[in-house]
Each structure stands twice: as C-alpha cells, then as structure tokens.
PDB file of N, CA and C in Angstrom:
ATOM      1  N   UNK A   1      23.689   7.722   4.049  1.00  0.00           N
ATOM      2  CA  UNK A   1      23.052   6.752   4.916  1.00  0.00           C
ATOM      3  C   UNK A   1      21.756   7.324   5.491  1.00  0.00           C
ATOM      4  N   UNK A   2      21.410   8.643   5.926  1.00  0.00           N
ATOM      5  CA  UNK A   2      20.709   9.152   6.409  1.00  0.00           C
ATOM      6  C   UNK A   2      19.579   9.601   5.576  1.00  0.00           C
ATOM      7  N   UNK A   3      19.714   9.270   4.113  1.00  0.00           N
ATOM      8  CA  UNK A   3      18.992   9.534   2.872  1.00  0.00           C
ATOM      9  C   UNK A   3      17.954   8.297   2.799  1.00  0.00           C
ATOM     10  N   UNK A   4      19.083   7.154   2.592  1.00  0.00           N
ATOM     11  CA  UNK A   4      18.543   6.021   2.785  1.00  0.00           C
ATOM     12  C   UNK A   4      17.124   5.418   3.613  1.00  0.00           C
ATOM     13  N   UNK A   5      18.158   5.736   5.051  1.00  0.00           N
ATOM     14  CA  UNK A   5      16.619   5.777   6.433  1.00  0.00           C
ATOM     15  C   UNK A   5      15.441   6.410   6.168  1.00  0.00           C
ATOM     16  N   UNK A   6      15.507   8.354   5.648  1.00  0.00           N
ATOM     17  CA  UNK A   6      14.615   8.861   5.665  1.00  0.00           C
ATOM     18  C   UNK A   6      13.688   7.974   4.098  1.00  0.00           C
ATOM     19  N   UNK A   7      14.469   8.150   3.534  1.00  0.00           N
ATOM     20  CA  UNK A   7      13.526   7.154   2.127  1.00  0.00           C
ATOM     21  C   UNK A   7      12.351   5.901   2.510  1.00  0.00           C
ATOM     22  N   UNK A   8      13.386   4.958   2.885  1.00  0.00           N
ATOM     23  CA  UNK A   8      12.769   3.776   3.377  1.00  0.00           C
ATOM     24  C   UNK A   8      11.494   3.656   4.474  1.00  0.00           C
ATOM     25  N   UNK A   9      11.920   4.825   5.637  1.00  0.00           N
ATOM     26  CA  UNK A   9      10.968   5.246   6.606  1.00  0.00           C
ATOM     27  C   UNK A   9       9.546   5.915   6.449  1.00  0.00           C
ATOM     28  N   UNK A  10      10.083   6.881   5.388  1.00  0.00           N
ATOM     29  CA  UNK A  10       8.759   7.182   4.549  1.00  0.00           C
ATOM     30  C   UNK A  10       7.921   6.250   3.366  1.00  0.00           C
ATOM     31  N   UNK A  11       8.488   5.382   3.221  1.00  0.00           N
ATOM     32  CA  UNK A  11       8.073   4.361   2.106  1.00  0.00           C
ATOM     33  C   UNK A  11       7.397   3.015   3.085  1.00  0.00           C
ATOM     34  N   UNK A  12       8.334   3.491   4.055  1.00  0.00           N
ATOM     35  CA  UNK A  12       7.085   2.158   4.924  1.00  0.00           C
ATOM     36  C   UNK A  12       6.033   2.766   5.768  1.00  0.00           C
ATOM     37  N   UNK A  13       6.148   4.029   6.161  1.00  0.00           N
ATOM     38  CA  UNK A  13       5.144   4.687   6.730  1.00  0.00           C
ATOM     39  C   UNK A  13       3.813   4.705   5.755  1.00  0.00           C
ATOM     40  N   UNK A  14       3.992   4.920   4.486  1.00  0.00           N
ATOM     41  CA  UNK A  14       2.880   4.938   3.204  1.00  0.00           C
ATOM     42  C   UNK A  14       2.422   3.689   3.038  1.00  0.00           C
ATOM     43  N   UNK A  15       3.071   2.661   3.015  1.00  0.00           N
ATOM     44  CA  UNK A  15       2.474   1.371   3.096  1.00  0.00           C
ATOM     45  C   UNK A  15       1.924   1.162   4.099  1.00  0.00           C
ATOM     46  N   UNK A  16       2.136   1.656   5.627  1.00  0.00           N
ATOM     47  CA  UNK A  16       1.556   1.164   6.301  1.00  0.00           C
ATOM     48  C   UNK A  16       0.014   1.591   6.142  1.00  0.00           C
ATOM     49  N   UNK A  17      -0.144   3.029   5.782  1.00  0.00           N
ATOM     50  CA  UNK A  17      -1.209   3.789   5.869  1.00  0.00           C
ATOM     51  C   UNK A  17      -1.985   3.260   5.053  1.00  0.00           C
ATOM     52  N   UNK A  18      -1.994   2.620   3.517  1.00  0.00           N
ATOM     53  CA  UNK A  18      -1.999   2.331   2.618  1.00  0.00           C
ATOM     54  C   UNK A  18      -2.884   0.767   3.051  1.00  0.00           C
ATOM     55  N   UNK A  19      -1.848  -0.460   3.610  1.00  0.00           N
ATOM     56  CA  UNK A  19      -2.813  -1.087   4.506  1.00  0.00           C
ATOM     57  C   UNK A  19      -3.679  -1.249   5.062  1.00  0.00           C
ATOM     58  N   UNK A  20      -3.752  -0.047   5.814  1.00  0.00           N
ATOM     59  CA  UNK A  20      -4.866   0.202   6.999  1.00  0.00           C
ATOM     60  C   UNK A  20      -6.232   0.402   6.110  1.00  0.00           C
ATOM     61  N   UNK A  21      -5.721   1.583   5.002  1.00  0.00           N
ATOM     62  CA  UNK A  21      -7.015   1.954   3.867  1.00  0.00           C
ATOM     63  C   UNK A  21      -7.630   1.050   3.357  1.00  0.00           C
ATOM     64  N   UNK A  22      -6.703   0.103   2.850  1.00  0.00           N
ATOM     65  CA  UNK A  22      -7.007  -1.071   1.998  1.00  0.00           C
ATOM     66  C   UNK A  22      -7.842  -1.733   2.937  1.00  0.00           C
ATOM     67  N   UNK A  23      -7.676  -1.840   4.361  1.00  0.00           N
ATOM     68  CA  UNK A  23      -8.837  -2.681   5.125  1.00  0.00           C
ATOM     69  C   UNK A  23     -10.051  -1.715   5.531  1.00  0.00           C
ATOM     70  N   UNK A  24      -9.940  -0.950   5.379  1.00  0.00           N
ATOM     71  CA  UNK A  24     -11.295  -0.330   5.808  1.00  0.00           C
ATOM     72  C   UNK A  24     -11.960  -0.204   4.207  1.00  0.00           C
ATOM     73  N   UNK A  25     -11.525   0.092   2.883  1.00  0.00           N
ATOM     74  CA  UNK A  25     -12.060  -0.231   1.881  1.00  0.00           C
ATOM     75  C   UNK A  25     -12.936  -1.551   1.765  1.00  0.00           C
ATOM     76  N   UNK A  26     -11.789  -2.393   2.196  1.00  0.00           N
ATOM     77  CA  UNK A  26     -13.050  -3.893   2.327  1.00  0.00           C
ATOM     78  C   UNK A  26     -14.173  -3.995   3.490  1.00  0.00           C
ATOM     79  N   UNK A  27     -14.369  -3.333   4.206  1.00  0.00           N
ATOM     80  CA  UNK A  27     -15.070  -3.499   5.314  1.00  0.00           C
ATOM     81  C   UNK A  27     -16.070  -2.558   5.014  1.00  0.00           C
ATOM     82  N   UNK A  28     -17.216  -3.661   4.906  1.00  0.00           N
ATOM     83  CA  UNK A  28     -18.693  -2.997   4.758  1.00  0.00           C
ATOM     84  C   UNK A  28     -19.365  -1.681   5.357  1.00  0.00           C
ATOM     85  N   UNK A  29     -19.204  -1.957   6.786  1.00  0.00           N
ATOM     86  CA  UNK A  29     -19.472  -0.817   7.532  1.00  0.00           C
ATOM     87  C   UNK A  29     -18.842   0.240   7.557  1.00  0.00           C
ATOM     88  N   UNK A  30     -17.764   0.358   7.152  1.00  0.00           N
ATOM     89  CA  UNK A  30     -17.160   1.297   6.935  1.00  0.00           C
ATOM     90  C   UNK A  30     -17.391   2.619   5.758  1.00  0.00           C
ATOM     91  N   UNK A  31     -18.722   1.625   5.159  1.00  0.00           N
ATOM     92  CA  UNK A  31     -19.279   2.640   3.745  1.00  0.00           C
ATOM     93  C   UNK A  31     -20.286   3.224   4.728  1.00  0.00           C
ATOM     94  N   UNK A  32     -21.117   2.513   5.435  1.00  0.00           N
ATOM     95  CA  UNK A  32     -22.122   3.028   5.975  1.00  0.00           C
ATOM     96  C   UNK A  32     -22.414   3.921   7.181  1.00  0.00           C
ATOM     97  N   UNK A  33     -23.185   4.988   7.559  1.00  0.00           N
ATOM     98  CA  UNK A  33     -22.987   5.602   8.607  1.00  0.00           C
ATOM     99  C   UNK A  33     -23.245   4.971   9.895  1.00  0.00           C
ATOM    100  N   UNK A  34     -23.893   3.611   9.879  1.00  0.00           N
ATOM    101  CA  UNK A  34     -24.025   3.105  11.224  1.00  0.00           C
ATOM    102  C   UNK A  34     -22.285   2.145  11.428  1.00  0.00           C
ATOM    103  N   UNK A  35     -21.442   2.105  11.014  1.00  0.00           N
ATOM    104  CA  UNK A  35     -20.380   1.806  11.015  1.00  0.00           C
ATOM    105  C   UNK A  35     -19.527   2.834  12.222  1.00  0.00           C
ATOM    106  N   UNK A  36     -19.476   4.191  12.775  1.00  0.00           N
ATOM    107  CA  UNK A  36     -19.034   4.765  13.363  1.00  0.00           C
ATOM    108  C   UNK A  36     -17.976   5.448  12.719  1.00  0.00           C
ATOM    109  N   UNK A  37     -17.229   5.307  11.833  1.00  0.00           N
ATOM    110  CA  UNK A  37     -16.364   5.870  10.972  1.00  0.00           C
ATOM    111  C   UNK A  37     -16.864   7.529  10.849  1.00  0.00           C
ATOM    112  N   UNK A  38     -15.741   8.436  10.333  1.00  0.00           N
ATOM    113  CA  UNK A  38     -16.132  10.006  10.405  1.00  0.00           C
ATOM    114  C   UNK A  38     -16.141   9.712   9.076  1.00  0.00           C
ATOM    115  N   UNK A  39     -17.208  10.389   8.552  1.00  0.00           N
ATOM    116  CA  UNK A  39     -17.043  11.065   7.196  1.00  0.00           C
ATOM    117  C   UNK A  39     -16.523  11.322   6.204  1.00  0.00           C
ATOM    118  N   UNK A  40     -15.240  12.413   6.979  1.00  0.00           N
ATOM    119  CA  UNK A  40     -13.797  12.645   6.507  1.00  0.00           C
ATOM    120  C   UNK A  40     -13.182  11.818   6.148  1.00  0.00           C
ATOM    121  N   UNK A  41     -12.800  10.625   7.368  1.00  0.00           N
ATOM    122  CA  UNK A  41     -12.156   9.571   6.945  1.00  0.00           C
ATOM    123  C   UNK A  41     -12.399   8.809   5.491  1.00  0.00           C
ATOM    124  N   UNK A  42     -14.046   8.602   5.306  1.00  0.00           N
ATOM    125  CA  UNK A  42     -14.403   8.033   4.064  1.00  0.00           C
ATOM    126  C   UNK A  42     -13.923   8.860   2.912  1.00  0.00           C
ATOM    127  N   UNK A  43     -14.214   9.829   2.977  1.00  0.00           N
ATOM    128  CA  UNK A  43     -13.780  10.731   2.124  1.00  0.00           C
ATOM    129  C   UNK A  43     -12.361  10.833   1.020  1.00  0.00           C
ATOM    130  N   UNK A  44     -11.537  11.069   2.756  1.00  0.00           N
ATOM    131  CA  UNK A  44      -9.972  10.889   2.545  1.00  0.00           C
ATOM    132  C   UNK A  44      -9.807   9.373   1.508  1.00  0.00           C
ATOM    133  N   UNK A  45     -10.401   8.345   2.473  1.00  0.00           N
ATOM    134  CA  UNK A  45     -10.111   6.917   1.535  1.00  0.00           C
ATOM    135  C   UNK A  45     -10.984   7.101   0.197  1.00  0.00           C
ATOM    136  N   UNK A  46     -11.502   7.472  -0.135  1.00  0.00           N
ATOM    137  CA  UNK A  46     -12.227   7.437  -1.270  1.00  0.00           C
ATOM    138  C   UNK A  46     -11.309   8.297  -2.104  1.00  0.00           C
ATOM    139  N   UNK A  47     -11.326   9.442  -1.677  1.00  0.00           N
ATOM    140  CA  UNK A  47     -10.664  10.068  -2.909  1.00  0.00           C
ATOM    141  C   UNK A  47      -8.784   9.694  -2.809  1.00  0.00           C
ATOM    142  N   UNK A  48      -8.286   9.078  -1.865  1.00  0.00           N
ATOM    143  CA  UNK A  48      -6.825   9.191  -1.708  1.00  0.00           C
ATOM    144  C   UNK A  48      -6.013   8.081  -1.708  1.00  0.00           C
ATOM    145  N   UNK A  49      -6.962   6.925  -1.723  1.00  0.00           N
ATOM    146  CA  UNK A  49      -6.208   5.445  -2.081  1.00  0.00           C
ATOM    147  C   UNK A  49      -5.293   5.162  -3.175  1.00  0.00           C
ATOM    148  N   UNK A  50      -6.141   5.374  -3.966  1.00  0.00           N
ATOM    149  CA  UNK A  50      -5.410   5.339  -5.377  1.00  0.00           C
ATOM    150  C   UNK A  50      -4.466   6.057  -5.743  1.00  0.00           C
ATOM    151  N   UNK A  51      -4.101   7.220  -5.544  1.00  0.00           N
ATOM    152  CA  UNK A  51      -3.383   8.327  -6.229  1.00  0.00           C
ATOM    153  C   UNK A  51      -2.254   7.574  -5.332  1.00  0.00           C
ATOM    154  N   UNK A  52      -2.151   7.692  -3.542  1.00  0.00           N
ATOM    155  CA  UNK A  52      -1.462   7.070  -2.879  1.00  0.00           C
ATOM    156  C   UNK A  52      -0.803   5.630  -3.336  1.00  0.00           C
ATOM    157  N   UNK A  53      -1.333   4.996  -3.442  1.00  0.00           N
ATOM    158  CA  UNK A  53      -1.068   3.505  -4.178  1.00  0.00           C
ATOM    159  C   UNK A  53      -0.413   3.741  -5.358  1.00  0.00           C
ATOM    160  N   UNK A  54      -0.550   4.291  -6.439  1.00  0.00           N
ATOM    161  CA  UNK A  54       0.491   4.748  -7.332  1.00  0.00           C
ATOM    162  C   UNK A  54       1.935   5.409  -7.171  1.00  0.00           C
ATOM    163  N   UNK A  55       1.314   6.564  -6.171  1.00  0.00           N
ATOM    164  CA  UNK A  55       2.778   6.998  -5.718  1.00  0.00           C
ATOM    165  C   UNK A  55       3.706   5.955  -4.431  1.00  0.00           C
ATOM    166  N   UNK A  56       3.179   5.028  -4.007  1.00  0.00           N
ATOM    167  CA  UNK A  56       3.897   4.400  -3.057  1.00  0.00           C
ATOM    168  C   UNK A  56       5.058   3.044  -4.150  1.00  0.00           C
ATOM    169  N   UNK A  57       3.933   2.693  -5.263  1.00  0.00           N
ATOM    170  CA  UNK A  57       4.331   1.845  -6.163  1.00  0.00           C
ATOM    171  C   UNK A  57       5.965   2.595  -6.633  1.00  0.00           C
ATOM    172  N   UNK A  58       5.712   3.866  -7.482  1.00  0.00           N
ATOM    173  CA  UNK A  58       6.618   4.749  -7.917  1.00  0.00           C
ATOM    174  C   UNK A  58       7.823   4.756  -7.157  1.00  0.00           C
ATOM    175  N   UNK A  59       7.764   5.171  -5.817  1.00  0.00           N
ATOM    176  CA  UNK A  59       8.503   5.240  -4.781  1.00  0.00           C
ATOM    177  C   UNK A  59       9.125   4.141  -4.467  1.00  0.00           C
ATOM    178  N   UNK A  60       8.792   2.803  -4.469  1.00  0.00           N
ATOM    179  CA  UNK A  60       9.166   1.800  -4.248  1.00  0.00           C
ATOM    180  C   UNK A  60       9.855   1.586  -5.360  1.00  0.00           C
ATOM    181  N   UNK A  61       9.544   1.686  -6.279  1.00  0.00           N
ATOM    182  CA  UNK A  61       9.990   1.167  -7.823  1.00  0.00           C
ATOM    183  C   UNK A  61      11.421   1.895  -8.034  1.00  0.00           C
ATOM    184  N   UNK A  62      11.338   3.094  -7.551  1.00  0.00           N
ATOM    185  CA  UNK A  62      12.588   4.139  -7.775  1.00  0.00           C
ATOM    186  C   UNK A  62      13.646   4.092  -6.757  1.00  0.00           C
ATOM    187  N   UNK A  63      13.227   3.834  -5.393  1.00  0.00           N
ATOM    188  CA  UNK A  63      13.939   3.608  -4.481  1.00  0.00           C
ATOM    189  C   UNK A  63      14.696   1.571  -4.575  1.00  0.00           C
ATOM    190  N   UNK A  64      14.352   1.179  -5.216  1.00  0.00           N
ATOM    191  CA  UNK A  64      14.866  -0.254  -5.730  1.00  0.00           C
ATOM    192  C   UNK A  64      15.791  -0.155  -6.751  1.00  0.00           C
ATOM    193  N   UNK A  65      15.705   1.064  -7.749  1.00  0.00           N
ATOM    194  CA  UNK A  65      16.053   0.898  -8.704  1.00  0.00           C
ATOM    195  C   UNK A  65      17.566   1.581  -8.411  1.00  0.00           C
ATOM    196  N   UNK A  66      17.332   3.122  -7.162  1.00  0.00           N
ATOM    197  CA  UNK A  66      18.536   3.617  -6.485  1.00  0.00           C
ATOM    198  C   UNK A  66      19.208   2.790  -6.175  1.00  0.00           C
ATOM    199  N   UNK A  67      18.786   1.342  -5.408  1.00  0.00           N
ATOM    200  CA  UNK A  67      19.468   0.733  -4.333  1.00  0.00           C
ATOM    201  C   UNK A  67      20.597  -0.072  -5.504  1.00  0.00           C
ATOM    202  N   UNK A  68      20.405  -0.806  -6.602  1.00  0.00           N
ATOM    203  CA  UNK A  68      20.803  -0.829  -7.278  1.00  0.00           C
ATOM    204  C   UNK A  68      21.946  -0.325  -8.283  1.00  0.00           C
ATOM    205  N   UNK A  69      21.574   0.868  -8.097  1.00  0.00           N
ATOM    206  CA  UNK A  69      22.461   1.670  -8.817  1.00  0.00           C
ATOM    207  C   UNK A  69      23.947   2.405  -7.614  1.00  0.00           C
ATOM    208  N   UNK A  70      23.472   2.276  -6.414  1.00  0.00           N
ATOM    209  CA  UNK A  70      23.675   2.731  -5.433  1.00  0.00           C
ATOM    210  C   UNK A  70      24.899   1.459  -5.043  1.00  0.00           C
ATOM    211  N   UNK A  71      24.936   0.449  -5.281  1.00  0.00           N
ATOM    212  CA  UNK A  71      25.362  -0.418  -5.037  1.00  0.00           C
ATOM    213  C   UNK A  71      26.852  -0.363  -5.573  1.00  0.00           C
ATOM    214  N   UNK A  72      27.238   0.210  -6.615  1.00  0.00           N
ATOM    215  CA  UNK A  72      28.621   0.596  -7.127  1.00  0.00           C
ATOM    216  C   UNK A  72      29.422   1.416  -6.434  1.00  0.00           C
ATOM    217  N   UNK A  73      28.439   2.354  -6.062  1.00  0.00           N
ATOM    218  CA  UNK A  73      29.707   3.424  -5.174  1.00  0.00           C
ATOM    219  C   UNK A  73      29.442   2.893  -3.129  1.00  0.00           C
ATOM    220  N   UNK A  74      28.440   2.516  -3.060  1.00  0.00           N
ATOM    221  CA  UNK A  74      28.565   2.463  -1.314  1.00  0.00           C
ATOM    222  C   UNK A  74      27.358   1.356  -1.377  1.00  0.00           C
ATOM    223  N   UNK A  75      28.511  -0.106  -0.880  1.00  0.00           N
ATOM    224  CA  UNK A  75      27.378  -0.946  -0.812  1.00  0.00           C
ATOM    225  C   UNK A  75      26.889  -1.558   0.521  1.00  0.00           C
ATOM    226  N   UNK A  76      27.153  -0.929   1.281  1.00  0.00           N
ATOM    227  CA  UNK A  76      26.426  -0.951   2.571  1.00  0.00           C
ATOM    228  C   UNK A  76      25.030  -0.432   2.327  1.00  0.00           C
ATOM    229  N   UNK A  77      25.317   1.135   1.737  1.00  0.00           N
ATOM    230  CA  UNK A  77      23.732   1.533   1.768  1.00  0.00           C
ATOM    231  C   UNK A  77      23.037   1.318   0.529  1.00  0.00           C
ATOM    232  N   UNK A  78      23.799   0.949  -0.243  1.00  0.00           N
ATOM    233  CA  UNK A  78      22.937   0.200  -1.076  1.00  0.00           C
ATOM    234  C   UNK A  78      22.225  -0.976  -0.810  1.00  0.00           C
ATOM    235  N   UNK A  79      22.666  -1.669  -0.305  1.00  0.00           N
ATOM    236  CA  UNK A  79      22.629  -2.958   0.173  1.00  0.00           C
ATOM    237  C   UNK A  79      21.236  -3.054   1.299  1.00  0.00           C
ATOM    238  N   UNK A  80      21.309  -1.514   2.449  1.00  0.00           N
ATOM    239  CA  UNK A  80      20.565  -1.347   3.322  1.00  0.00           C
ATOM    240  C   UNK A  80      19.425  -0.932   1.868  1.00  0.00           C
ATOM    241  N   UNK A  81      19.553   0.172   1.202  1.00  0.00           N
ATOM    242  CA  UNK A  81      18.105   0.766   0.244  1.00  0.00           C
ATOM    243  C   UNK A  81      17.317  -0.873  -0.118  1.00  0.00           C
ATOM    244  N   UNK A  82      18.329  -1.360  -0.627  1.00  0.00           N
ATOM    245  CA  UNK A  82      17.568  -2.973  -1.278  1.00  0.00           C
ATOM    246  C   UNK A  82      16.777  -3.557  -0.321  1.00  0.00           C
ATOM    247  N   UNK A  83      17.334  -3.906   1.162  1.00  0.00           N
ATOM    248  CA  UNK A  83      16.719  -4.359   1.758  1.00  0.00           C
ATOM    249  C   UNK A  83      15.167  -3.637   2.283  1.00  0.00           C
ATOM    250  N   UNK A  84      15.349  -2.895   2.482  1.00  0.00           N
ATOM    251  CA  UNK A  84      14.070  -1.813   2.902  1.00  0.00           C
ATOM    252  C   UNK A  84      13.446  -1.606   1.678  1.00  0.00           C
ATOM    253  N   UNK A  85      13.749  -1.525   0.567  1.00  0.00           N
ATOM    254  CA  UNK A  85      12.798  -1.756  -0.898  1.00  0.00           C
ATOM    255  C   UNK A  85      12.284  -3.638  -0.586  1.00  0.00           C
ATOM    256  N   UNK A  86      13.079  -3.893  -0.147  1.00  0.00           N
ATOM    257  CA  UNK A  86      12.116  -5.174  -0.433  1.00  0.00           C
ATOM    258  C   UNK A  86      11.358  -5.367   0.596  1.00  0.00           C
ATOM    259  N   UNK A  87      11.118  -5.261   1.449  1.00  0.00           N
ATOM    260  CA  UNK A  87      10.080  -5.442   3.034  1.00  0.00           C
ATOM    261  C   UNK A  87       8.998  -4.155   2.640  1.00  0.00           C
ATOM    262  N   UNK A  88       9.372  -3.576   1.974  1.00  0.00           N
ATOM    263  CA  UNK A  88       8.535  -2.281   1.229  1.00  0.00           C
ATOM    264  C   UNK A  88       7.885  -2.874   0.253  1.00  0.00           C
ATOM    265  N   UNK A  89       8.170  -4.151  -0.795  1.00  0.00           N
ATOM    266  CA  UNK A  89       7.797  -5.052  -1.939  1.00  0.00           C
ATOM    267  C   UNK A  89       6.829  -6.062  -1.361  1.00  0.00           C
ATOM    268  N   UNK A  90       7.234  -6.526  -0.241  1.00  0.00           N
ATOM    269  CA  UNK A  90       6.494  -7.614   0.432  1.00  0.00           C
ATOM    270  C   UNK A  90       5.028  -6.674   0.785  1.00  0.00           C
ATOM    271  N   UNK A  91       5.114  -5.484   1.803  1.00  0.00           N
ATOM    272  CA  UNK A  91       3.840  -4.411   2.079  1.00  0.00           C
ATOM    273  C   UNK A  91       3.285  -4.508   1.133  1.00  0.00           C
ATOM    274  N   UNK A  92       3.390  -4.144  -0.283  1.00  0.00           N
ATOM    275  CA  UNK A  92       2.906  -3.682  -1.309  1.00  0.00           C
ATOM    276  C   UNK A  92       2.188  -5.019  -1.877  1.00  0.00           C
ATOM    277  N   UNK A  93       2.635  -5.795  -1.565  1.00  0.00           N
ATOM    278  CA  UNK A  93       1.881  -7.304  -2.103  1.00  0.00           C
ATOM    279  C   UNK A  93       0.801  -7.661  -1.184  1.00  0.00           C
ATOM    280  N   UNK A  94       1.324  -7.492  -0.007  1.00  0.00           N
ATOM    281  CA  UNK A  94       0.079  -7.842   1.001  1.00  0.00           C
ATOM    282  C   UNK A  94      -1.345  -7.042   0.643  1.00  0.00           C
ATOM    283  N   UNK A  95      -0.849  -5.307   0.426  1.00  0.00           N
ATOM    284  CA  UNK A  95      -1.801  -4.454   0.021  1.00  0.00           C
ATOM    285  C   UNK A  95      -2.706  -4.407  -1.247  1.00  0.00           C
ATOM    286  N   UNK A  96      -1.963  -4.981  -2.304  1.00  0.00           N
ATOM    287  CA  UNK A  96      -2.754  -5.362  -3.234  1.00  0.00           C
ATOM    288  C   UNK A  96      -3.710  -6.622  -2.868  1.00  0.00           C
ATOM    289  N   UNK A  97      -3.586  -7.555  -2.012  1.00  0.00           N
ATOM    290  CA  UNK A  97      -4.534  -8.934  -2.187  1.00  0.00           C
ATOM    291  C   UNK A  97      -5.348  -8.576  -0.881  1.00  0.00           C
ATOM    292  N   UNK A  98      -5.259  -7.635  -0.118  1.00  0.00           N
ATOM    293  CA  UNK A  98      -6.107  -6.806   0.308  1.00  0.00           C
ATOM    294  C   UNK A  98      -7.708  -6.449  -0.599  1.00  0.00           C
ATOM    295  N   UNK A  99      -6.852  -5.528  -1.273  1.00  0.00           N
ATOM    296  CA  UNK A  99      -7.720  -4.826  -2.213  1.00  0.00           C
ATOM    297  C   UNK A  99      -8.320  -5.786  -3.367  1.00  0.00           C
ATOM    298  N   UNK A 100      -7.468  -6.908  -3.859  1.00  0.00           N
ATOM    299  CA  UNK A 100      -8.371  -7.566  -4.830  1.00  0.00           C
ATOM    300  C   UNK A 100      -9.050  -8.703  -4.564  1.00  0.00           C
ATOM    301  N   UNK A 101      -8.517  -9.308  -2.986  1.00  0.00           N
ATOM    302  CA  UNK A 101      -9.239 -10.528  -2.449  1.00  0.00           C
ATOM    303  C   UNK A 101     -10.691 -10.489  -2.371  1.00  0.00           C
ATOM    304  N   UNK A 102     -11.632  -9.551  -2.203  1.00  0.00           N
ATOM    305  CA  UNK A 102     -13.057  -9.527  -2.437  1.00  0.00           C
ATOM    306  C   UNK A 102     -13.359  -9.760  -3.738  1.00  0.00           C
ATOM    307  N   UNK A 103     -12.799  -8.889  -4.403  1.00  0.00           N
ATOM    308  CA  UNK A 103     -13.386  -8.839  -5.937  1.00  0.00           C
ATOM    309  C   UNK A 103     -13.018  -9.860  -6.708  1.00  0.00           C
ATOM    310  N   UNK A 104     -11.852 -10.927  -6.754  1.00  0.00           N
ATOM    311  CA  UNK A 104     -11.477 -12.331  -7.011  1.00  0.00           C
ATOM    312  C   UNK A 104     -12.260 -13.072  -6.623  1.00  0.00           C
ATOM    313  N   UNK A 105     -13.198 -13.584  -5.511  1.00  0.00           N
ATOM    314  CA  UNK A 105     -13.561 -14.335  -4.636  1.00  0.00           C
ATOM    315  C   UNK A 105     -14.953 -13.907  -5.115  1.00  0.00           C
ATOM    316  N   UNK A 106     -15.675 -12.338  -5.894  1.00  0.00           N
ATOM    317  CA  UNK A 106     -16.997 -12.512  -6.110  1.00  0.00           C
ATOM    318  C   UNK A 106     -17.093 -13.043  -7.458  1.00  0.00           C
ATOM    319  N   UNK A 107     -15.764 -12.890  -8.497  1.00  0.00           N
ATOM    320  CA  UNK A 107     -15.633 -13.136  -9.851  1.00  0.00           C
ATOM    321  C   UNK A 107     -15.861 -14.487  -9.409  1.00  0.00           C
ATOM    322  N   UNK A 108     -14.946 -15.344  -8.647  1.00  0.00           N
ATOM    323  CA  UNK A 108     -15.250 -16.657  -8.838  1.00  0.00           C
ATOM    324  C   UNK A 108     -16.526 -17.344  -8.476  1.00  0.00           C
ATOM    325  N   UNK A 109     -17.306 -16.381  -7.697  1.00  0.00           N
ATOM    326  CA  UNK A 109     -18.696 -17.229  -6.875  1.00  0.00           C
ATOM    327  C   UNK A 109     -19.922 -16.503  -7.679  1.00  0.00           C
ATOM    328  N   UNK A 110     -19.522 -15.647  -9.075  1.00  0.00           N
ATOM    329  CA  UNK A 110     -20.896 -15.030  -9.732  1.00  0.00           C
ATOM    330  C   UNK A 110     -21.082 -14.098  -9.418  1.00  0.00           C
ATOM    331  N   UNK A 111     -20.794 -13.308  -8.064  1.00  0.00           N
ATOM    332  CA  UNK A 111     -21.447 -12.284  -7.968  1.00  0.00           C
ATOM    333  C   UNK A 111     -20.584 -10.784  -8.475  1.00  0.00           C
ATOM    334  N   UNK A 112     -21.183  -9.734  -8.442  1.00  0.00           N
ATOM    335  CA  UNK A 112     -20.707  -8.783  -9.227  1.00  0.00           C
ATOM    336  C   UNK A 112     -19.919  -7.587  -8.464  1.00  0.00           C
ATOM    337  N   UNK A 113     -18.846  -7.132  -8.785  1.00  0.00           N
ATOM    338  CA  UNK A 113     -17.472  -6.932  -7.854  1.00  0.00           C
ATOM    339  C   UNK A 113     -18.111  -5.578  -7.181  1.00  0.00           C
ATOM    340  N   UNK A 114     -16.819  -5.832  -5.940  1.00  0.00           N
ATOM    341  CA  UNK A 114     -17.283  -5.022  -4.612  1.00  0.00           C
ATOM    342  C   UNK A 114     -18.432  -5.466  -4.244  1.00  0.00           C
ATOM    343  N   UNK A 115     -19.014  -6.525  -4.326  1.00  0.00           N
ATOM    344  CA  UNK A 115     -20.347  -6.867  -3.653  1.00  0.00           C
ATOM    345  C   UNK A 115     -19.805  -7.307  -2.236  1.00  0.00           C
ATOM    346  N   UNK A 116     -20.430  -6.826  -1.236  1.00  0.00           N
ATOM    347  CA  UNK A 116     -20.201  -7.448   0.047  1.00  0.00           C
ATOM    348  C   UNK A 116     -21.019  -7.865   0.962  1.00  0.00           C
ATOM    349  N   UNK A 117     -20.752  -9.323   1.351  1.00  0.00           N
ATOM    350  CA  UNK A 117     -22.165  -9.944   2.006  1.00  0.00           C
ATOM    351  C   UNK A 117     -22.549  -9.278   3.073  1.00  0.00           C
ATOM    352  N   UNK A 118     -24.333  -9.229   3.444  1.00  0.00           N
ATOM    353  CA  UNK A 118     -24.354  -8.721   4.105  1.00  0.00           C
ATOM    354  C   UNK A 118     -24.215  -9.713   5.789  1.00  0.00           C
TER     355      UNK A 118
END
C-alpha cells in the first residue's frame, strides 16, 4: 500500500511540474529577458521538458499496467494504483493540449508553428 502512495505521489508530483513547464513553454515572455524569468529556469525547461514528458508517460504507462496486474493478488491497491494512474491520465492529457494548443491553432490560421502573437 505504501508502494502504491509513494508511486502515484511521485507521478502526480511530475505532472504537476510538467504542467507548470508546459505553461511557461507557451508563454512568450517567458523566452525573453524582459519577461523576469531566471535564465536557469529557461534553461532547465528547455533542455528538461521532453526527456521529463517521456519519462512521466513511461511511468504512467507502467504504473497502469501494475495496477492491473496488481489487481489479482490485492485489489484494494490495485484498485487504489488504477485510480491514481488515471487522475495521472487525465494530467497527462491536459499537458499535452497545453503543449500542442498553440501549434494546432497556428496550423489552422497559416501561420508557422510556435509562432506567438505578439
């Protein structure tokens, strides 16, 4: 049970972070130095979104697939893994239309992706 919590807790802690990235990725000022943002921070999101976003996917994907399997011998916590994989499934959806809602929205209006108005 205590496997479970720590799993799920860390899988929503990454999404959350993951979120937050995904909105400062879309946010213009946030590329630029009159934006107030540190450096670092850009940095971190630049080089750490992605790798993150894969491994949160993974994590999610594996921890669903436990809950599942988990479900034969103890289905309470199986039952709990499923549920927390899926509110972890829902994050992960929000976070993607995050990330592709600009670039959908310039495909459809012509203009050429990551463009952001000024």
């Amino acid at each position: 049970m205590l496997v479970t919590f720590l799993m799920v807790s860390g899988l929503s802690i990454l999404g959350l972070v993951l979120l937050a990235g995904a909105a400062l990725r879309e946010t213009p000022l946030f590329w630029r130095n009159e934006g107030g943002y540190p450096e670092a921070l850009r940095a971190l999101v630049l080089a750490g979104f992605f790798p993150a976003y894969v491994l949160y996917f993974l994590g999610v994907s594996g921890g669903s697939l436990a809950g599942w399997l988990q479900l034969r011998t103890d289905k309470l916590s199986g039952a709990l893994l499923l549920l927390g994989c899926s509110l972890n499934w829902l994050l992960f959806a929000v976070t993607t239309t995050v990330v592709l809602w600009n670039n959908v929205q310039n495909l459809i209006e012509g203009r050429p992706f990551h463009y952001h108005a000024p």
